[in-house]
C-alpha atoms as a PDB file:
ATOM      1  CA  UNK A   1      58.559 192.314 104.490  1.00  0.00           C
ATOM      2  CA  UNK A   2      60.295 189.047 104.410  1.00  0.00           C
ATOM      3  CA  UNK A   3      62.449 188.446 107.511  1.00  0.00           C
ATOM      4  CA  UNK A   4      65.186 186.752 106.074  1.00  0.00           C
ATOM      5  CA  UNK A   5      68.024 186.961 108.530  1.00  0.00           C
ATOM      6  CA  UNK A   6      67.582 187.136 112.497  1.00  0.00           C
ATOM      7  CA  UNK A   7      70.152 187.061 114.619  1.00  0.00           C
ATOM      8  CA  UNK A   8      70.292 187.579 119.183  1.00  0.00           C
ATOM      9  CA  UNK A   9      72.728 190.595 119.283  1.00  0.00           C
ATOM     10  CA  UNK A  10      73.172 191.312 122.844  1.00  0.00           C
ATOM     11  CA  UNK A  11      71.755 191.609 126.634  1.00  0.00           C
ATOM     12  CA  UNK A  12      72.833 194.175 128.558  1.00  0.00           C
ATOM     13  CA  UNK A  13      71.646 197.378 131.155  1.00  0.00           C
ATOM     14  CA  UNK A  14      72.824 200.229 129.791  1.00  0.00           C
ATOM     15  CA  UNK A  15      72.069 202.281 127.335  1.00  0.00           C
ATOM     16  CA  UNK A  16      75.359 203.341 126.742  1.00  0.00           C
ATOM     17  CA  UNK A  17      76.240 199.376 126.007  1.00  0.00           C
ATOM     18  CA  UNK A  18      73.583 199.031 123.358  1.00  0.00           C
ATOM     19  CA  UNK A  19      74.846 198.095 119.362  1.00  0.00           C
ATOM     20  CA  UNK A  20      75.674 201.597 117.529  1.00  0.00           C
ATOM     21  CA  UNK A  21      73.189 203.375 116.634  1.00  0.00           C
ATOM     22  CA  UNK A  22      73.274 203.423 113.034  1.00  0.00           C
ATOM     23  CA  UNK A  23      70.041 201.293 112.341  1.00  0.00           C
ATOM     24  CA  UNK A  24      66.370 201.814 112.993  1.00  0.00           C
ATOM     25  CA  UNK A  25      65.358 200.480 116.366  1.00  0.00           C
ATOM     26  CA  UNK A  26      61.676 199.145 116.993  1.00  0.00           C
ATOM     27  CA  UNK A  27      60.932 198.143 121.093  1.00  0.00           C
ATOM     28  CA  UNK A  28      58.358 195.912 122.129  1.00  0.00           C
ATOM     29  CA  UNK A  29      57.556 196.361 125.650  1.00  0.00           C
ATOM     30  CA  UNK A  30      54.249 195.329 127.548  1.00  0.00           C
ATOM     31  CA  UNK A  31      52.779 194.206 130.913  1.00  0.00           C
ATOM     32  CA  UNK A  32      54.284 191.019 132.335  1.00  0.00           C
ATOM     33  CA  UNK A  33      52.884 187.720 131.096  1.00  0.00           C
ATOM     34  CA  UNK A  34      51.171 189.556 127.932  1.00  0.00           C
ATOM     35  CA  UNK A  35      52.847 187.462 125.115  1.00  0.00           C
ATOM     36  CA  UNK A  36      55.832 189.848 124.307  1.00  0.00           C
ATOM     37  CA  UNK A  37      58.039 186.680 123.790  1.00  0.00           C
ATOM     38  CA  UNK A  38      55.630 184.461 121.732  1.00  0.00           C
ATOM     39  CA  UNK A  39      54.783 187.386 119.496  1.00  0.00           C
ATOM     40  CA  UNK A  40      58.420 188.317 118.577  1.00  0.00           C
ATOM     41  CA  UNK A  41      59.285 184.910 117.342  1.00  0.00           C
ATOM     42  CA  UNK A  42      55.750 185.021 115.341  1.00  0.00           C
ATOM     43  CA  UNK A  43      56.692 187.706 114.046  1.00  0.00           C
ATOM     44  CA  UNK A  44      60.595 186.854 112.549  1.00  0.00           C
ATOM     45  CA  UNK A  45      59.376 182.998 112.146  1.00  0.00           C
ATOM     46  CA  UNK A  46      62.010 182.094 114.680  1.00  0.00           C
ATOM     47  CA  UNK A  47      60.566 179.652 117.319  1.00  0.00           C
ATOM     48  CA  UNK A  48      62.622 180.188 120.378  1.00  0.00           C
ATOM     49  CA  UNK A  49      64.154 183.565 119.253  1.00  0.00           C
ATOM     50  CA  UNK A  50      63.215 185.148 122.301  1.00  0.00           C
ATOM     51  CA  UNK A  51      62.646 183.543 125.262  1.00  0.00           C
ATOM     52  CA  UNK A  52      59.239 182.600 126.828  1.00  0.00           C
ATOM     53  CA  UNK A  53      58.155 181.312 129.544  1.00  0.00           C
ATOM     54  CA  UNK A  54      54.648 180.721 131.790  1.00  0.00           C
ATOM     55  CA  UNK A  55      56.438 182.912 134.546  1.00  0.00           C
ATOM     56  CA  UNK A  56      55.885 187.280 134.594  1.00  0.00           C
ATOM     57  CA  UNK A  57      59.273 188.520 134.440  1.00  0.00           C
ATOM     58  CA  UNK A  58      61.384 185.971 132.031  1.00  0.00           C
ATOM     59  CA  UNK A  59      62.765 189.281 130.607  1.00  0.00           C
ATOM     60  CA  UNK A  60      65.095 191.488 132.862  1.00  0.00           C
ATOM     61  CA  UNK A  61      67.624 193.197 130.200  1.00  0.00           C
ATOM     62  CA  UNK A  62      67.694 194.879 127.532  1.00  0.00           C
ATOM     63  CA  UNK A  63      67.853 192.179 124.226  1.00  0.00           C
ATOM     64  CA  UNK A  64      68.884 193.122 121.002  1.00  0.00           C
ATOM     65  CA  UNK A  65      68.262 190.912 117.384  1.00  0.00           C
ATOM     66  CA  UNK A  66      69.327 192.078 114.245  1.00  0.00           C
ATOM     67  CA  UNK A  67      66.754 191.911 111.470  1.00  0.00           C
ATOM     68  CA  UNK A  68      67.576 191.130 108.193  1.00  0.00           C
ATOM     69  CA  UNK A  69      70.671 193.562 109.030  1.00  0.00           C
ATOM     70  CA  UNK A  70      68.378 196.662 108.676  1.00  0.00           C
ATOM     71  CA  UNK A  71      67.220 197.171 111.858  1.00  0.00           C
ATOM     72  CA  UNK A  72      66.722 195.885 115.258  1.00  0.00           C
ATOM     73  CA  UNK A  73      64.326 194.203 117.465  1.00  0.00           C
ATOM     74  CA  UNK A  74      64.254 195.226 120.881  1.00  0.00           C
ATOM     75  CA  UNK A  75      62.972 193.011 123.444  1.00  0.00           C
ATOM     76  CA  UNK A  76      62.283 195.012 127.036  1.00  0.00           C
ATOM     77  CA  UNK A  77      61.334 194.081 130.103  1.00  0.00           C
ATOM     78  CA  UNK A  78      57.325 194.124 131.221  1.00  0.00           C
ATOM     79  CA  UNK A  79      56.204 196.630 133.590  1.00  0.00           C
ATOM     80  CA  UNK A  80      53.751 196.257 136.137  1.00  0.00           C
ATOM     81  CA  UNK A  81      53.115 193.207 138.452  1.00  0.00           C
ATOM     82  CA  UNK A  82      55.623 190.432 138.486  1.00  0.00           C
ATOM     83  CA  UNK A  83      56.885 187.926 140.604  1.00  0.00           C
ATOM     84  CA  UNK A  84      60.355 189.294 141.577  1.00  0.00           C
ATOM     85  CA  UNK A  85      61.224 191.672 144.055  1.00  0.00           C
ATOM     86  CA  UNK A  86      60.519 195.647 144.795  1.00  0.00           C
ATOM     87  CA  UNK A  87      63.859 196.397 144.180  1.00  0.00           C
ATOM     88  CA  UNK A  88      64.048 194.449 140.735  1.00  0.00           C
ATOM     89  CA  UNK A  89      60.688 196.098 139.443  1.00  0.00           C
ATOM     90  CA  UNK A  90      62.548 199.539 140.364  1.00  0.00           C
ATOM     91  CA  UNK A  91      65.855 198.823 138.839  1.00  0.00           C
ATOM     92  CA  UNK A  92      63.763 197.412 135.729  1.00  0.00           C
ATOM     93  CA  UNK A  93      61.722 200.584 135.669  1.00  0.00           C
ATOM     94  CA  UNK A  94      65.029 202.619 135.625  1.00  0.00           C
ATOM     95  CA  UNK A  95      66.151 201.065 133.295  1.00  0.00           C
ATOM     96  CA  UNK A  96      63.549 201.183 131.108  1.00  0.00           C
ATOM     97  CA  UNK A  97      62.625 204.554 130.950  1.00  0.00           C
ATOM     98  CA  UNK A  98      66.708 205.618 130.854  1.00  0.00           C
ATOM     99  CA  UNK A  99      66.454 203.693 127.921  1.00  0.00           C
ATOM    100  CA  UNK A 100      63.285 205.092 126.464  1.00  0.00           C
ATOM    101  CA  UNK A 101      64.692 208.521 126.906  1.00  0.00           C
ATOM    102  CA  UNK A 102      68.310 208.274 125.530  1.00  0.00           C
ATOM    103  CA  UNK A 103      68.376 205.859 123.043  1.00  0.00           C
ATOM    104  CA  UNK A 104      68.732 207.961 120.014  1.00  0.00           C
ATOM    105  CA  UNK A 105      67.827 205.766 117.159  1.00  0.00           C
ATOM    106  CA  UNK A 106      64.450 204.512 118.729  1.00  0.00           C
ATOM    107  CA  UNK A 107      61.507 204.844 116.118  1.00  0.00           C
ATOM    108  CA  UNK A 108      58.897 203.138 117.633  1.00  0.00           C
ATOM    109  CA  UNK A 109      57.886 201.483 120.854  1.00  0.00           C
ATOM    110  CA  UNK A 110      55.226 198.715 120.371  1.00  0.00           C
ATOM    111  CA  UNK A 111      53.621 198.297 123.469  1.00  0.00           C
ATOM    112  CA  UNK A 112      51.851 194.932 124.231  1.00  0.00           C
ATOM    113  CA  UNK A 113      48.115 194.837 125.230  1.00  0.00           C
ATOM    114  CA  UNK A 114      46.256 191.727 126.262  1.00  0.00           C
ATOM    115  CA  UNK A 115      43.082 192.163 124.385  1.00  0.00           C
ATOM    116  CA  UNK A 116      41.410 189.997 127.320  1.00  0.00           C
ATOM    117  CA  UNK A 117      40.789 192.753 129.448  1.00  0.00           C
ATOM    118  CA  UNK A 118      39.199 196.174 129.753  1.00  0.00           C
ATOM    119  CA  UNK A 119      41.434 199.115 130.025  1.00  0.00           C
ATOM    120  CA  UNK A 120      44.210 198.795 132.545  1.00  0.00           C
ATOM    121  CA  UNK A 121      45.210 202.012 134.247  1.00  0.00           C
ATOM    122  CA  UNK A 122      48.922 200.701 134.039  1.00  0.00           C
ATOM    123  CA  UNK A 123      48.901 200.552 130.523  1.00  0.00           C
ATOM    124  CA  UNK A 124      47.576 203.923 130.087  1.00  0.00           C
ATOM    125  CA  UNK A 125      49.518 205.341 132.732  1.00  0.00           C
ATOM    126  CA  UNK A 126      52.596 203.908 130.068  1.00  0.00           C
ATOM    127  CA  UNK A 127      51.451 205.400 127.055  1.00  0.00           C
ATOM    128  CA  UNK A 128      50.558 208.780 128.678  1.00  0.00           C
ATOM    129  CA  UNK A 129      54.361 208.774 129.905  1.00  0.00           C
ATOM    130  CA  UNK A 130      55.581 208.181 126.289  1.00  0.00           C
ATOM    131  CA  UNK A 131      53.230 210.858 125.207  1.00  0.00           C
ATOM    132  CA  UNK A 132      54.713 213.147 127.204  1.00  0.00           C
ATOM    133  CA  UNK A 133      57.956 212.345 126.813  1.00  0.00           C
ATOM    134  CA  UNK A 134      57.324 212.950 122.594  1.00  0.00           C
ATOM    135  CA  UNK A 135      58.254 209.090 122.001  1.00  0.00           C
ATOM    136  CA  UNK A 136      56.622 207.547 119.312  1.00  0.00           C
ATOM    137  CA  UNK A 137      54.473 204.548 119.767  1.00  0.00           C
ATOM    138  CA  UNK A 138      51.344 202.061 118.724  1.00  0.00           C
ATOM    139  CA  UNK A 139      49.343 199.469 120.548  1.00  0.00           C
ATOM    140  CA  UNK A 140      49.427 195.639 119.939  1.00  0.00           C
ATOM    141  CA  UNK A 141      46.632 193.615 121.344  1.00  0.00           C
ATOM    142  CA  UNK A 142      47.550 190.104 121.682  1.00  0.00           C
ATOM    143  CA  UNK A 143      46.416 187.246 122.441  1.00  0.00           C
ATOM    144  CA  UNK A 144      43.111 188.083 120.179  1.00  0.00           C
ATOM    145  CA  UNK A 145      42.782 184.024 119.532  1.00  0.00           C
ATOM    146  CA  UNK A 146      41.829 183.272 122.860  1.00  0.00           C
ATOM    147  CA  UNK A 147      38.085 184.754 122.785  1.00  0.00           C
ATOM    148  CA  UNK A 148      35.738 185.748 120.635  1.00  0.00           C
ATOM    149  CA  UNK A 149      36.159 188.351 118.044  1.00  0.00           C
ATOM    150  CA  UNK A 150      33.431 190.588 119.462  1.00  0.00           C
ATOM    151  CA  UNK A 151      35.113 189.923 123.263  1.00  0.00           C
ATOM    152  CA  UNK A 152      38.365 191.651 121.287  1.00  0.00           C
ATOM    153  CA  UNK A 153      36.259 194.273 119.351  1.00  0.00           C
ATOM    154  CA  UNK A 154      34.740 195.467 122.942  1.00  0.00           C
ATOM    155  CA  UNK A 155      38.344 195.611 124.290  1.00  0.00           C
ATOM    156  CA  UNK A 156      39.658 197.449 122.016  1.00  0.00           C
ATOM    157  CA  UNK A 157      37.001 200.185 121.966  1.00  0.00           C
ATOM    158  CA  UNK A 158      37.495 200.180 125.724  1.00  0.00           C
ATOM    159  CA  UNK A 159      40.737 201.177 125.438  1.00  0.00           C
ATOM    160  CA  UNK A 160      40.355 203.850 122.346  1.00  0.00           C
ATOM    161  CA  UNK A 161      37.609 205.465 124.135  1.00  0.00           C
ATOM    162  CA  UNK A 162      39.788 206.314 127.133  1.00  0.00           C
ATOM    163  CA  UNK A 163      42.552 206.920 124.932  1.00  0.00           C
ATOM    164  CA  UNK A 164      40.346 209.698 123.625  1.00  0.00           C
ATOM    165  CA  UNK A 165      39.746 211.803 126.662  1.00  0.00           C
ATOM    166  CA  UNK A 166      42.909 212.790 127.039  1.00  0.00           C
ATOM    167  CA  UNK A 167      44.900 212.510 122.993  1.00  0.00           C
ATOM    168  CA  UNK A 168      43.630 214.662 120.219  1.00  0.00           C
ATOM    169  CA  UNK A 169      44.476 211.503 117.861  1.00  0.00           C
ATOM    170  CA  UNK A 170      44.641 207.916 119.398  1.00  0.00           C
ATOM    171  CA  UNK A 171      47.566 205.923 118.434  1.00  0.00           C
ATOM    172  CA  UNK A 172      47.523 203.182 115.664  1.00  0.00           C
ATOM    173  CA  UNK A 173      46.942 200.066 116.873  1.00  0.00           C
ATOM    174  CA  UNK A 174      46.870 195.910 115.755  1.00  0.00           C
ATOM    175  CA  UNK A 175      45.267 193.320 116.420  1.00  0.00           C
ATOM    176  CA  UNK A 176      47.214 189.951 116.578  1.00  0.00           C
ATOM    177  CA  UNK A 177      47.743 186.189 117.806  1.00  0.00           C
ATOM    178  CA  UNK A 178      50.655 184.766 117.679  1.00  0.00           C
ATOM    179  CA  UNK A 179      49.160 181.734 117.731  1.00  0.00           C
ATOM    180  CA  UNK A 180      47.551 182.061 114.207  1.00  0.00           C
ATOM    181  CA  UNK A 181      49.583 184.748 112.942  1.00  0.00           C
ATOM    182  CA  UNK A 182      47.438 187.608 112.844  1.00  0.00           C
ATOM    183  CA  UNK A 183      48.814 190.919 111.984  1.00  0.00           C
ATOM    184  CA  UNK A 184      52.300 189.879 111.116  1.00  0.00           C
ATOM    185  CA  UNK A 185      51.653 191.575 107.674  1.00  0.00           C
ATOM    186  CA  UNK A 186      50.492 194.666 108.780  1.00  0.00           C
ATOM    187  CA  UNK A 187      52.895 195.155 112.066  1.00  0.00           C
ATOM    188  CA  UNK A 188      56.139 194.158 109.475  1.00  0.00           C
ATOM    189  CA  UNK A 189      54.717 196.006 106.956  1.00  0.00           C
ATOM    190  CA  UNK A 190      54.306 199.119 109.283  1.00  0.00           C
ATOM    191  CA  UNK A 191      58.168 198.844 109.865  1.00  0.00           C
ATOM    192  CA  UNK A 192      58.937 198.270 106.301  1.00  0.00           C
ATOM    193  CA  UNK A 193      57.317 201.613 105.323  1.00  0.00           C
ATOM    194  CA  UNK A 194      58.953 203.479 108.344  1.00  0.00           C
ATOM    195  CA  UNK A 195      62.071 202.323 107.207  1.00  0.00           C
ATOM    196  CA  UNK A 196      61.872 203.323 103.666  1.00  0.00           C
ATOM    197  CA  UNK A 197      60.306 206.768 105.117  1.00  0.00           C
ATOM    198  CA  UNK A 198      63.670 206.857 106.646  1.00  0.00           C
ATOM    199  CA  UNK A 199      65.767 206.117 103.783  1.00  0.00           C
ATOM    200  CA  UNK A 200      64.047 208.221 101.501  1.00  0.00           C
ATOM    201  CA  UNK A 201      64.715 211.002 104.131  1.00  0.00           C
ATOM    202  CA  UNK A 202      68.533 210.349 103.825  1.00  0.00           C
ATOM    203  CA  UNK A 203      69.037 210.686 100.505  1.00  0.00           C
ATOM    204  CA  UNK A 204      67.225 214.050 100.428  1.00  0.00           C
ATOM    205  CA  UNK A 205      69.479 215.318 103.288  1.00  0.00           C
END
């Protein structure tokens, strides 16, 4: 997929304030301070795109871009720890998960793993809730440049092997850096096939 057009839509808190939802809508969500920012504008080649910042918590709405006017980029704000206060994290959580819920035209939550650590209760604790809750989703472990390959192998595996005790199939995941642009191919081309999947579903209706 070439990302030929990107273009900031809209901030807002509510759901019911998002763009119509006529086009495939892809969310990237992830801890605080795990990269969210720097790997959206790696991946649509748009330095400064989104906003980011050396501060947990830079993202407190909902953001909407437009990609190539196809489908849209959805930048949401990072659960667990971050510097603001209780009653932020619990409007942010409300938010979030009103959103995850109700937005109709969701197809896929990417959520944001920093492949520096072992498995993170609060990142399972995530997935299992989008599990439950039927919403589709794969893992993206960033920030693979800053250790060793085998460091980010060992991570991973971490992670898959607790993913296993409780899912019959563990969700796809990618490996990437947005510092040397690892898996941009194979997270855009992910979305490219779900969105000809989509089309191709269309005409047959």
């Amino acid at each position: 997929m070439q990302i030929r057009d990107a273009t900031f839509l809209m901030s807002n808190s509510r759901v019911e304030q998002c763009p119509p939802p006529t086009l495939p809508e892809y969310a990237f969500i992830g801890r605080s301070n795990v990269g969210k920012s720097s790997l959206i504008n790696m991946l649509t080649e748009r330095k400064g795109l989104a906003k980011t910042s050396s501060l947990p918590g830079k993202t407190q709405l909902i953001n909407h871009f437009l990609i190539n006017k196809e489908w849209y980029l959805v930048d949401l704000p990072g659960y667990g720890y971050a510097k603001v206060s209780k009653e932020s994290r619990v409007q942010w959580a409300r938010m979030i998960n009103f959103y995850l819920r109700q937005r109709e035209n969701l197809t896929c939550v990417f959520v944001l793993i920093d492949s520096r650590h072992s498995a993170q209760a609060v990142d399972l604790e995530f997935m299992e809730m989008l599990g439950s809750e039927g919403i589709p989703f794969v893992m993206v472990f960033t920030k693979a440049d800053k250790q060793s390959g085998s460091r980010t192998h060992q991570n991973v595996v971490d992670y898959m092997q607790k993913m296993s005790e409780s899912w019959d199939e563990v969700p796809r995941h990618f490996i990437t850096s947005a510092e040397e642009k690892t898996g941009r191919e194979e997270i855009l081309g992910f979305i490219a096939d779900i969105n000809q999947q989509l089309v191709q579903t269309q005409e047959n209706v």
